[in-house]
C-alpha atoms as a PDB file:
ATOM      1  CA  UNK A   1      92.085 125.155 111.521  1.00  0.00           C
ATOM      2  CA  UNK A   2      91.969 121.619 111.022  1.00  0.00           C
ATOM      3  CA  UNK A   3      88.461 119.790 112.719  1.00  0.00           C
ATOM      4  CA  UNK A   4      90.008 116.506 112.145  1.00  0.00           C
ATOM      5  CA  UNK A   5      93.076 116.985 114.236  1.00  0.00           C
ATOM      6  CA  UNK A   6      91.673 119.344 117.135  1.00  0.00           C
ATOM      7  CA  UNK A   7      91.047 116.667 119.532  1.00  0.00           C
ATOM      8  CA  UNK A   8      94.365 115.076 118.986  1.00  0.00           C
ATOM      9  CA  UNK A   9      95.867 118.586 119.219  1.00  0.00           C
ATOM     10  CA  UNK A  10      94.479 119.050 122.453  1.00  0.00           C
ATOM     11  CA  UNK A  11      95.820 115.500 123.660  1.00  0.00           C
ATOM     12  CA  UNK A  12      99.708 116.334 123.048  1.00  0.00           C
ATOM     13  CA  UNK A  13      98.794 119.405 124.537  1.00  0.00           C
ATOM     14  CA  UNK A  14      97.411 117.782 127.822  1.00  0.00           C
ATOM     15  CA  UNK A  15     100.608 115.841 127.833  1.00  0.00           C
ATOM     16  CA  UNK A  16     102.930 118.650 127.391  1.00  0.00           C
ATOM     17  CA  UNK A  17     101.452 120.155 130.501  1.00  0.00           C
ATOM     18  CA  UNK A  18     101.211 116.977 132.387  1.00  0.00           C
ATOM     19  CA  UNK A  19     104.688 116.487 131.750  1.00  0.00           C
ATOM     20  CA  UNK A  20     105.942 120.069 133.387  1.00  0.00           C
ATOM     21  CA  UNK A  21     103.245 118.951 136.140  1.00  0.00           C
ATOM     22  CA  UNK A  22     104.742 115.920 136.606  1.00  0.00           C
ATOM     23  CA  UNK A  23     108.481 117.305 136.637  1.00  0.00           C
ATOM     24  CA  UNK A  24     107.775 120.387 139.286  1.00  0.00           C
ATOM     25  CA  UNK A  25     106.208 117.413 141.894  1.00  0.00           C
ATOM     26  CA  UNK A  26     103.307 118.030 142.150  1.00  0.00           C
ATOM     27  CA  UNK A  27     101.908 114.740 141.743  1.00  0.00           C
ATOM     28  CA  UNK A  28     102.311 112.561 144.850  1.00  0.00           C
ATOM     29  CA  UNK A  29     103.171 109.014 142.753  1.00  0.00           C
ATOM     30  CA  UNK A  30     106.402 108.579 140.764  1.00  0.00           C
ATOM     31  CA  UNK A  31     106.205 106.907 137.001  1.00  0.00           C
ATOM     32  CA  UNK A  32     109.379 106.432 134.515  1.00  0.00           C
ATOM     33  CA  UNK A  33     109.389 108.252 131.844  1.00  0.00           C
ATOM     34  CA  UNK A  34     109.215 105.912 129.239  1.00  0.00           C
ATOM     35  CA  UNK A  35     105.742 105.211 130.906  1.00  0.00           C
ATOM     36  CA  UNK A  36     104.798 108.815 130.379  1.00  0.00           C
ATOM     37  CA  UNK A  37     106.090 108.855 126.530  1.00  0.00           C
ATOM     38  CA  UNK A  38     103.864 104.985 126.186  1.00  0.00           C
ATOM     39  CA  UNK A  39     100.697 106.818 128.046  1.00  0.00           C
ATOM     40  CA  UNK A  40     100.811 109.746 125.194  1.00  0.00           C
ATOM     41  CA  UNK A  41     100.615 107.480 122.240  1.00  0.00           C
ATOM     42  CA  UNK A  42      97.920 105.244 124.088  1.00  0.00           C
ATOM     43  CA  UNK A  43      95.975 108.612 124.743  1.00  0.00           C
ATOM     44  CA  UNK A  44      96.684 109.583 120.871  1.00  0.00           C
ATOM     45  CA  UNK A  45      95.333 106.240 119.448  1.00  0.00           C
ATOM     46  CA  UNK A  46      92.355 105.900 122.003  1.00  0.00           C
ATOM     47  CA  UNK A  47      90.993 109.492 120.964  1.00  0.00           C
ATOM     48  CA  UNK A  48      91.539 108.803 117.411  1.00  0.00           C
ATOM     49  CA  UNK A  49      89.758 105.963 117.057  1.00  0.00           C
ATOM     50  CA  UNK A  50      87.149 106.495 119.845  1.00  0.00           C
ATOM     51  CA  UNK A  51      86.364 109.486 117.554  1.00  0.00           C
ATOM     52  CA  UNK A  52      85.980 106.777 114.231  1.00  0.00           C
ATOM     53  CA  UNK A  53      83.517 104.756 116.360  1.00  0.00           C
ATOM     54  CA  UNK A  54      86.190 102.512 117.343  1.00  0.00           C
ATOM     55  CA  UNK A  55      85.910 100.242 120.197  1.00  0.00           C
ATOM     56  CA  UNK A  56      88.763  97.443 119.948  1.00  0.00           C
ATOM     57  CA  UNK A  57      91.570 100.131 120.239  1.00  0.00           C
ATOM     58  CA  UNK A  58      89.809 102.525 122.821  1.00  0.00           C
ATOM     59  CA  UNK A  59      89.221  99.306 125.602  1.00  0.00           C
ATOM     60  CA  UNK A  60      92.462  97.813 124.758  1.00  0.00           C
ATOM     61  CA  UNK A  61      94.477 100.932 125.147  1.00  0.00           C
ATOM     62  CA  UNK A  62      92.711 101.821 128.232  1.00  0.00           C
ATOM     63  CA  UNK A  63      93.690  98.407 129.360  1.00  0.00           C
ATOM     64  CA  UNK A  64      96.953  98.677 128.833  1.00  0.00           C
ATOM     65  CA  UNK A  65      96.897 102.266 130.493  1.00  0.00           C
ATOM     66  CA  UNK A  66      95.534 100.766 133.592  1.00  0.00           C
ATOM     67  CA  UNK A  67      98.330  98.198 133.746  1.00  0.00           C
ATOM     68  CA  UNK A  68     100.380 100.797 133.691  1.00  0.00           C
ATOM     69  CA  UNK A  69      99.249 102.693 136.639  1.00  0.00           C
ATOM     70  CA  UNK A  70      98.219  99.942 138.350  1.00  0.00           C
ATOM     71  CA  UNK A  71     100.377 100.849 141.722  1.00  0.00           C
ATOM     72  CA  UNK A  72      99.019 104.621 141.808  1.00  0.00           C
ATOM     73  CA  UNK A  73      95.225 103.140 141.717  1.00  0.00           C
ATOM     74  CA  UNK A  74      96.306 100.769 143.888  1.00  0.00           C
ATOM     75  CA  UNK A  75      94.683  97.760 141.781  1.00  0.00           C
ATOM     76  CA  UNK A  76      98.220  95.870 141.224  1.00  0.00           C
ATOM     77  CA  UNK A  77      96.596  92.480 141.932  1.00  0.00           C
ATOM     78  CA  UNK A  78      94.334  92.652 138.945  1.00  0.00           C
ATOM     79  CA  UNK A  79      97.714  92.606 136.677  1.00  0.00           C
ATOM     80  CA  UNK A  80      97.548  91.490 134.624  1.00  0.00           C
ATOM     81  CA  UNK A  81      94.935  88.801 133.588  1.00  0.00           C
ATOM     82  CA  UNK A  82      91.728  89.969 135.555  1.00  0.00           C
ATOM     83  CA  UNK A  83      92.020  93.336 133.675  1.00  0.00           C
ATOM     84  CA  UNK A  84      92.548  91.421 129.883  1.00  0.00           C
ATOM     85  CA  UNK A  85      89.831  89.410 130.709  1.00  0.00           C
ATOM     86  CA  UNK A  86      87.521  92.511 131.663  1.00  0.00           C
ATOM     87  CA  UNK A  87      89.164  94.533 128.287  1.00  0.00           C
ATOM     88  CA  UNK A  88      87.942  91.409 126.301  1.00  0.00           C
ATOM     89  CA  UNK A  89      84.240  90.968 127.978  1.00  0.00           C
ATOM     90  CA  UNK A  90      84.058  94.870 127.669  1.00  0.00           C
ATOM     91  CA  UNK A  91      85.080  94.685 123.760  1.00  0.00           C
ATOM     92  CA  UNK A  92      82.829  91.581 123.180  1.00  0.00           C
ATOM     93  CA  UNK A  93      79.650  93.434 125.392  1.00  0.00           C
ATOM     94  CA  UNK A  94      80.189  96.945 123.249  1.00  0.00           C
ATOM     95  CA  UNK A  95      80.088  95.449 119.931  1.00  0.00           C
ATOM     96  CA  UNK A  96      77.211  93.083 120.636  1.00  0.00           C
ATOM     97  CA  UNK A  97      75.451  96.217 122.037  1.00  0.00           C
ATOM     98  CA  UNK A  98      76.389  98.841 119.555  1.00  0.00           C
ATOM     99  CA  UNK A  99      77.264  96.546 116.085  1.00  0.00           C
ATOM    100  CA  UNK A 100      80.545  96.986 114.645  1.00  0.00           C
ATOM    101  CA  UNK A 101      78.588  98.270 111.337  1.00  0.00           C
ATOM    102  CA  UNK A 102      75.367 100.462 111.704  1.00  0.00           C
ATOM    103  CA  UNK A 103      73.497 103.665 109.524  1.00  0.00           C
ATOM    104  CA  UNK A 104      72.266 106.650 110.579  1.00  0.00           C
ATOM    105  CA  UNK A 105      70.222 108.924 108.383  1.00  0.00           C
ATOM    106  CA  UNK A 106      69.651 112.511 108.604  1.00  0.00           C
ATOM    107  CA  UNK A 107      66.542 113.746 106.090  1.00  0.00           C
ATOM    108  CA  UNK A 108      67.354 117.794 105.170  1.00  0.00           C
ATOM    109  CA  UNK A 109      64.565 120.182 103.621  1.00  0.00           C
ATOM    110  CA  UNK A 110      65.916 123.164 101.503  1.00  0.00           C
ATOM    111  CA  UNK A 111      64.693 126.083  99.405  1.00  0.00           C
ATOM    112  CA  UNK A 112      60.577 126.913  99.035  1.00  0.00           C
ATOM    113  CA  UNK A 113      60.217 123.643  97.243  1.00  0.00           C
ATOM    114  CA  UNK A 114      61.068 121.632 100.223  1.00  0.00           C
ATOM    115  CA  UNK A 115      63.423 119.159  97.984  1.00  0.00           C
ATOM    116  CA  UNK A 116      64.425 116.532 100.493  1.00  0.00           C
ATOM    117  CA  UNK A 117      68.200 115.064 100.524  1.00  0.00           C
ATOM    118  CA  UNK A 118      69.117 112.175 102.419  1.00  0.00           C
ATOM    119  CA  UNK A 119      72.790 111.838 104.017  1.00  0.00           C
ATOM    120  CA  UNK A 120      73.741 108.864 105.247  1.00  0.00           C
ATOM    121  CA  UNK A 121      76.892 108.376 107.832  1.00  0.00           C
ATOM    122  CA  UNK A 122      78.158 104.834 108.011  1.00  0.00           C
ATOM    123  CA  UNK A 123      80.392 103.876 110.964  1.00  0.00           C
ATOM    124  CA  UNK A 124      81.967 100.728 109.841  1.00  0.00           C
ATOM    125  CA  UNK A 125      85.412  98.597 110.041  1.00  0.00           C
ATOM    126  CA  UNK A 126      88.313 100.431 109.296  1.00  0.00           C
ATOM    127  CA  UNK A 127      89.299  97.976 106.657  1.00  0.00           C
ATOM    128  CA  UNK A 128      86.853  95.778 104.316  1.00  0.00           C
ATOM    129  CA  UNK A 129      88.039  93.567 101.343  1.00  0.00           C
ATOM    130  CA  UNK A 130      86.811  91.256  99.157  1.00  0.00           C
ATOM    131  CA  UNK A 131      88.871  87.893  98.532  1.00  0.00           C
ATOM    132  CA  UNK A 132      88.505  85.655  95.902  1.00  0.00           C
ATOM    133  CA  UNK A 133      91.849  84.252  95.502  1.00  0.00           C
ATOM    134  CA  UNK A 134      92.408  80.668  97.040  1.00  0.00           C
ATOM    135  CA  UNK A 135      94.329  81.277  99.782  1.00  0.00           C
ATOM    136  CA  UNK A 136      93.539  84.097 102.459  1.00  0.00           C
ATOM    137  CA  UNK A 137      95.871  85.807 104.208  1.00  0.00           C
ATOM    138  CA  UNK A 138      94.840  88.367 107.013  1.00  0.00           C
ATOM    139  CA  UNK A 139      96.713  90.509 109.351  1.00  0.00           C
ATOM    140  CA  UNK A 140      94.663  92.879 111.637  1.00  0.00           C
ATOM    141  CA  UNK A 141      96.484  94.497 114.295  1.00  0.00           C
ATOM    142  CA  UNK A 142      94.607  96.992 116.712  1.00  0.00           C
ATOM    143  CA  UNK A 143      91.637  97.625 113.740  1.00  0.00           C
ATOM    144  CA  UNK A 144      88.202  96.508 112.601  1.00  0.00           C
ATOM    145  CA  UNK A 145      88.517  93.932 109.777  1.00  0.00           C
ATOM    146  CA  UNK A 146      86.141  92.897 107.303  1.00  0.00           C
ATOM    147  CA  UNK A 147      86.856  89.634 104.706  1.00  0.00           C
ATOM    148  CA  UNK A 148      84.258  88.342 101.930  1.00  0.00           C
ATOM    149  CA  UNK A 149      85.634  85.396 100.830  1.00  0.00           C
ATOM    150  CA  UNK A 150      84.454  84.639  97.234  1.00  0.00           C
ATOM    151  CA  UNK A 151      86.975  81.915  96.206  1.00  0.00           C
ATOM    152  CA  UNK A 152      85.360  79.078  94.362  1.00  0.00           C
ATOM    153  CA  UNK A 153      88.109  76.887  95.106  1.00  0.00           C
ATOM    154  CA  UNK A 154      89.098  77.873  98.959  1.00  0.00           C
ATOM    155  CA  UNK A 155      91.816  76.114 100.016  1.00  0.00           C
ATOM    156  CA  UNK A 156      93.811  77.439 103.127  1.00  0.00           C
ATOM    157  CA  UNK A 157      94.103  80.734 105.203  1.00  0.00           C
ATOM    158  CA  UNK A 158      96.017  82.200 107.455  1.00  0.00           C
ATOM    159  CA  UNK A 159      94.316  84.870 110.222  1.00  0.00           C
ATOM    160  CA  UNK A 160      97.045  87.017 112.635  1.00  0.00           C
ATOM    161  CA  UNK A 161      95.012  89.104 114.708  1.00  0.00           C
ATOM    162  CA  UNK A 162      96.176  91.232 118.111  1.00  0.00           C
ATOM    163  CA  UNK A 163      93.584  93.229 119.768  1.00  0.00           C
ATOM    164  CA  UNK A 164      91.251  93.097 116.732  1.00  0.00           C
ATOM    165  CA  UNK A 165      87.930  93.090 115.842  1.00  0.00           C
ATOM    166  CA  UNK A 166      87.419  90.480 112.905  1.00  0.00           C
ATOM    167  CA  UNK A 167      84.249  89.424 110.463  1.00  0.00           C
ATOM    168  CA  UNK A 168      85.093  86.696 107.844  1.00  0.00           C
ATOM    169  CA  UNK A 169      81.958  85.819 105.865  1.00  0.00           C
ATOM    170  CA  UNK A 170      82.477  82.310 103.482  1.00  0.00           C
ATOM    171  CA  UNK A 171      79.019  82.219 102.564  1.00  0.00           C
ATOM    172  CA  UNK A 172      80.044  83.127  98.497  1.00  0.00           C
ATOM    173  CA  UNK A 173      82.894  80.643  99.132  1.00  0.00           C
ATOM    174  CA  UNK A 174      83.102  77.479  97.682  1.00  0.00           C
ATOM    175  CA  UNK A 175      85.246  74.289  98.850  1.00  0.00           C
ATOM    176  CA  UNK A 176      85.742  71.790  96.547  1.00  0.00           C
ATOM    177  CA  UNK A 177      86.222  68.853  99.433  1.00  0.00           C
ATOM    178  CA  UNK A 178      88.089  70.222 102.968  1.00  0.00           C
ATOM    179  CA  UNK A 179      89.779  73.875 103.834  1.00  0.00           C
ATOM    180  CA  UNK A 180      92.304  74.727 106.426  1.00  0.00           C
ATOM    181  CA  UNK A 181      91.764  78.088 108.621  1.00  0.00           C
ATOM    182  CA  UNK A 182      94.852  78.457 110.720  1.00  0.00           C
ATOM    183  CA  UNK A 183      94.301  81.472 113.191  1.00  0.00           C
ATOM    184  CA  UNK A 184      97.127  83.226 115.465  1.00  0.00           C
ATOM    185  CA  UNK A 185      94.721  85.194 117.541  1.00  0.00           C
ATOM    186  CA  UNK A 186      95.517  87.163 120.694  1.00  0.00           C
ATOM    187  CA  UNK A 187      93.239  89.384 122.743  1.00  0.00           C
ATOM    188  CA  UNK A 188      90.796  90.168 119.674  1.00  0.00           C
ATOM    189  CA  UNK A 189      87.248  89.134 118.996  1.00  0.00           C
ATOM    190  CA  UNK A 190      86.763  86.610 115.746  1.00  0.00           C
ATOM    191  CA  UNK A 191      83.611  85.845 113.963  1.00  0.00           C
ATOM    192  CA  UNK A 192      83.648  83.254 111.248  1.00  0.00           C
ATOM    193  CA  UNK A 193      80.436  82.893 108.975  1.00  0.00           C
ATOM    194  CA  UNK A 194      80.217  79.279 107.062  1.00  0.00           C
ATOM    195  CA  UNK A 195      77.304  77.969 104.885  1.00  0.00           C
ATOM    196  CA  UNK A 196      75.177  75.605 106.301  1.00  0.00           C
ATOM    197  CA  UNK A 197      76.540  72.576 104.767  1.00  0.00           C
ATOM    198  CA  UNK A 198      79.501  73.127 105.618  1.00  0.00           C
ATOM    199  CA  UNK A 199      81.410  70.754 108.437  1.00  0.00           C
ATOM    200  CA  UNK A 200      83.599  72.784 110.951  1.00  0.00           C
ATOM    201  CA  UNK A 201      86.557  70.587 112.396  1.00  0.00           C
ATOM    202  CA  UNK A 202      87.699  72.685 115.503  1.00  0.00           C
ATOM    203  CA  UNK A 203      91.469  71.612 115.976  1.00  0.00           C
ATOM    204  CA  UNK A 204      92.549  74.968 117.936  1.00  0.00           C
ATOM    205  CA  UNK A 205      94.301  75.765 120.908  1.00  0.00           C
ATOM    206  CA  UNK A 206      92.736  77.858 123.294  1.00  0.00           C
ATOM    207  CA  UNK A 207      94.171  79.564 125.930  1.00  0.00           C
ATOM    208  CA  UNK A 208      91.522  80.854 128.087  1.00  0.00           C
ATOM    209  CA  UNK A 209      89.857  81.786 125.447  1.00  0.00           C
ATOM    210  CA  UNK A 210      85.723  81.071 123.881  1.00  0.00           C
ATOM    211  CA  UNK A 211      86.094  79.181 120.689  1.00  0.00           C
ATOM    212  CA  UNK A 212      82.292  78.270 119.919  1.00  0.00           C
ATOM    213  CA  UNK A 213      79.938  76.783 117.144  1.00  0.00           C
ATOM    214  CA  UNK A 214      76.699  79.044 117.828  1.00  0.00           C
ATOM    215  CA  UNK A 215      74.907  77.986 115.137  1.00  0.00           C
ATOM    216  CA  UNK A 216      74.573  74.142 114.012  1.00  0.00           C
ATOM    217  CA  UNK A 217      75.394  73.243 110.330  1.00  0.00           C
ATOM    218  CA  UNK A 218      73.366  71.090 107.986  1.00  0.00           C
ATOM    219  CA  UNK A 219      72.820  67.339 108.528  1.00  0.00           C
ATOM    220  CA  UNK A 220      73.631  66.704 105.297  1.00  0.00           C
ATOM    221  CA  UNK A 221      76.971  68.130 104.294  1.00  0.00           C
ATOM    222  CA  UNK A 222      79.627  68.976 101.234  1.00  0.00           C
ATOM    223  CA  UNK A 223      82.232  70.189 102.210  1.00  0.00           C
ATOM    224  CA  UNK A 224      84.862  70.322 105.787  1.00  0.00           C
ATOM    225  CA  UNK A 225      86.465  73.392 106.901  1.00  0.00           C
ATOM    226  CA  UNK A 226      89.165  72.764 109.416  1.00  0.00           C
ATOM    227  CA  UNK A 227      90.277  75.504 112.035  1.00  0.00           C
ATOM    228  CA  UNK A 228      93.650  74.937 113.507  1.00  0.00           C
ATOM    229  CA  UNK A 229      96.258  77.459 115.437  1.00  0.00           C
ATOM    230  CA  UNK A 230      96.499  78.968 119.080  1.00  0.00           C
ATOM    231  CA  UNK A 231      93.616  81.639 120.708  1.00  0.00           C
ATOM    232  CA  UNK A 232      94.827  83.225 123.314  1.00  0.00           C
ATOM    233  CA  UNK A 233      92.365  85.587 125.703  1.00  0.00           C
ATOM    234  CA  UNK A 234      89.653  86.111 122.824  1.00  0.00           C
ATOM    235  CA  UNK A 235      86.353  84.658 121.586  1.00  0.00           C
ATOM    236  CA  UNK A 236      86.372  82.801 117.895  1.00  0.00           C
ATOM    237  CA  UNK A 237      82.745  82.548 117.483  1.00  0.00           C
ATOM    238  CA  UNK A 238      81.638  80.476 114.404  1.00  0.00           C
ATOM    239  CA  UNK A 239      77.814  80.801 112.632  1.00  0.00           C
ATOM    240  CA  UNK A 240      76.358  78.931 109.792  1.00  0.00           C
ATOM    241  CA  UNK A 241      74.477  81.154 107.675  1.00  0.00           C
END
């Protein structure tokens, strides 16, 4: 038996005997069954990464399982913008609260000598890279990202994200005079670190959407970054480090 796949054993099982549930009547609301075959992969991906310490996928797929059954709950006016906008304060609150990257340690004693071992679990992003090419180029779809730009001639970038969770840290990076960021960013959560002396232009389109400066930069400084694109019902936060 297989620990890492019992929980998502149990899931298709659930479904299998929702579905004969669901065909004999016996529940009193009606749903297609294309919605039934889009609620077990939802279910499936929530689980699985609600199991990694996820939290982008869980809330998003629970949003999306919710607009789904919005007539059985009876919550069809909160289709479908009231409920993104709750999926994207509930992502934004949980990682704030629980850190997309923390440590726990467990201390062990063994044998008559009492020889201590340390083990140490790390819940982190799903993916983390270094880049130190001169161009960036980042797609995160439904995942935890992590970029370390280390360029020492950054020149452009390109960041596709959809219901992500996204860190990209400049402060090794280097800009000879100005940068462009160009970000295609939809229902995720995007936090860019800069050096201090670095100028951020903010040229992007926001669609209700939180594209802030939360720390100030430097009086004094060398080099411009320049964030274009479109935001659409996320939060680009940007901090000066």
């Amino acid at each position: 038996m297989n620990k890492n796949t019992i929980v998502p054993g149990l899931g298709f099982l659930a479904a299998g005997v929702f579905l004969v549930v669901y065909e004999l009547g016996w529940l009193n609301f009606h749903v297609g069954m294309w919605t039934l075959i889009f609620t077990v992969i939802l279910v499936f991906f929530m689980v699985k990464n609600l199991l990694k310490g996820g939290i982008v996928v869980p809330v998003a797929s629970l949003a999306i399982l919710t607009m789904l059954y919005a007539n059985p709950l009876g919550i069809e006016k909160l289709v479908p913008w009231t409920i993104i906008a709750v999926a994207i304060l509930m992502i934004i609150g949980l990682e704030l609260i629980f850190k997309t990257k923390s440590r726990r340690y467990y201390i062990f004693n063994q044998g008559t000598e009492h020889n201590k071992f340390k083990k140490k679990y790390v819940y982190g992003p799903d993916d983390v890279q270094d880049s130190v090419a001169s161009d960036l180029n980042l797609n995160a779809n439904m995942t935890s990202t992590f970029r370390y730009v280390k360029s020492q001639d950054f020149q452009n970038g390109q960041v596709t994200a959809k219901m992500a969770s996204v860190k990209i840290y400049f402060d090794k990076a280097h800009i000879n005079t100005t940068a462009t960021l160009n970000l295609d960013v939809n229902l995720s959560d995007v936090s860019i670190y800069v050096p201090r002396d670095w100028h951020v232009v903010n040229q992007v389109n926001p669609l209700l959407s939180d594209v802030e400066e939360k720390t100030p930069a430097d009086e004094i400084t060398t080099a411009e970054l320049i964030i274009t694109g479109n935001v659409n019902l996320s939060a680009v936060n940007i901090y000066h480090i």
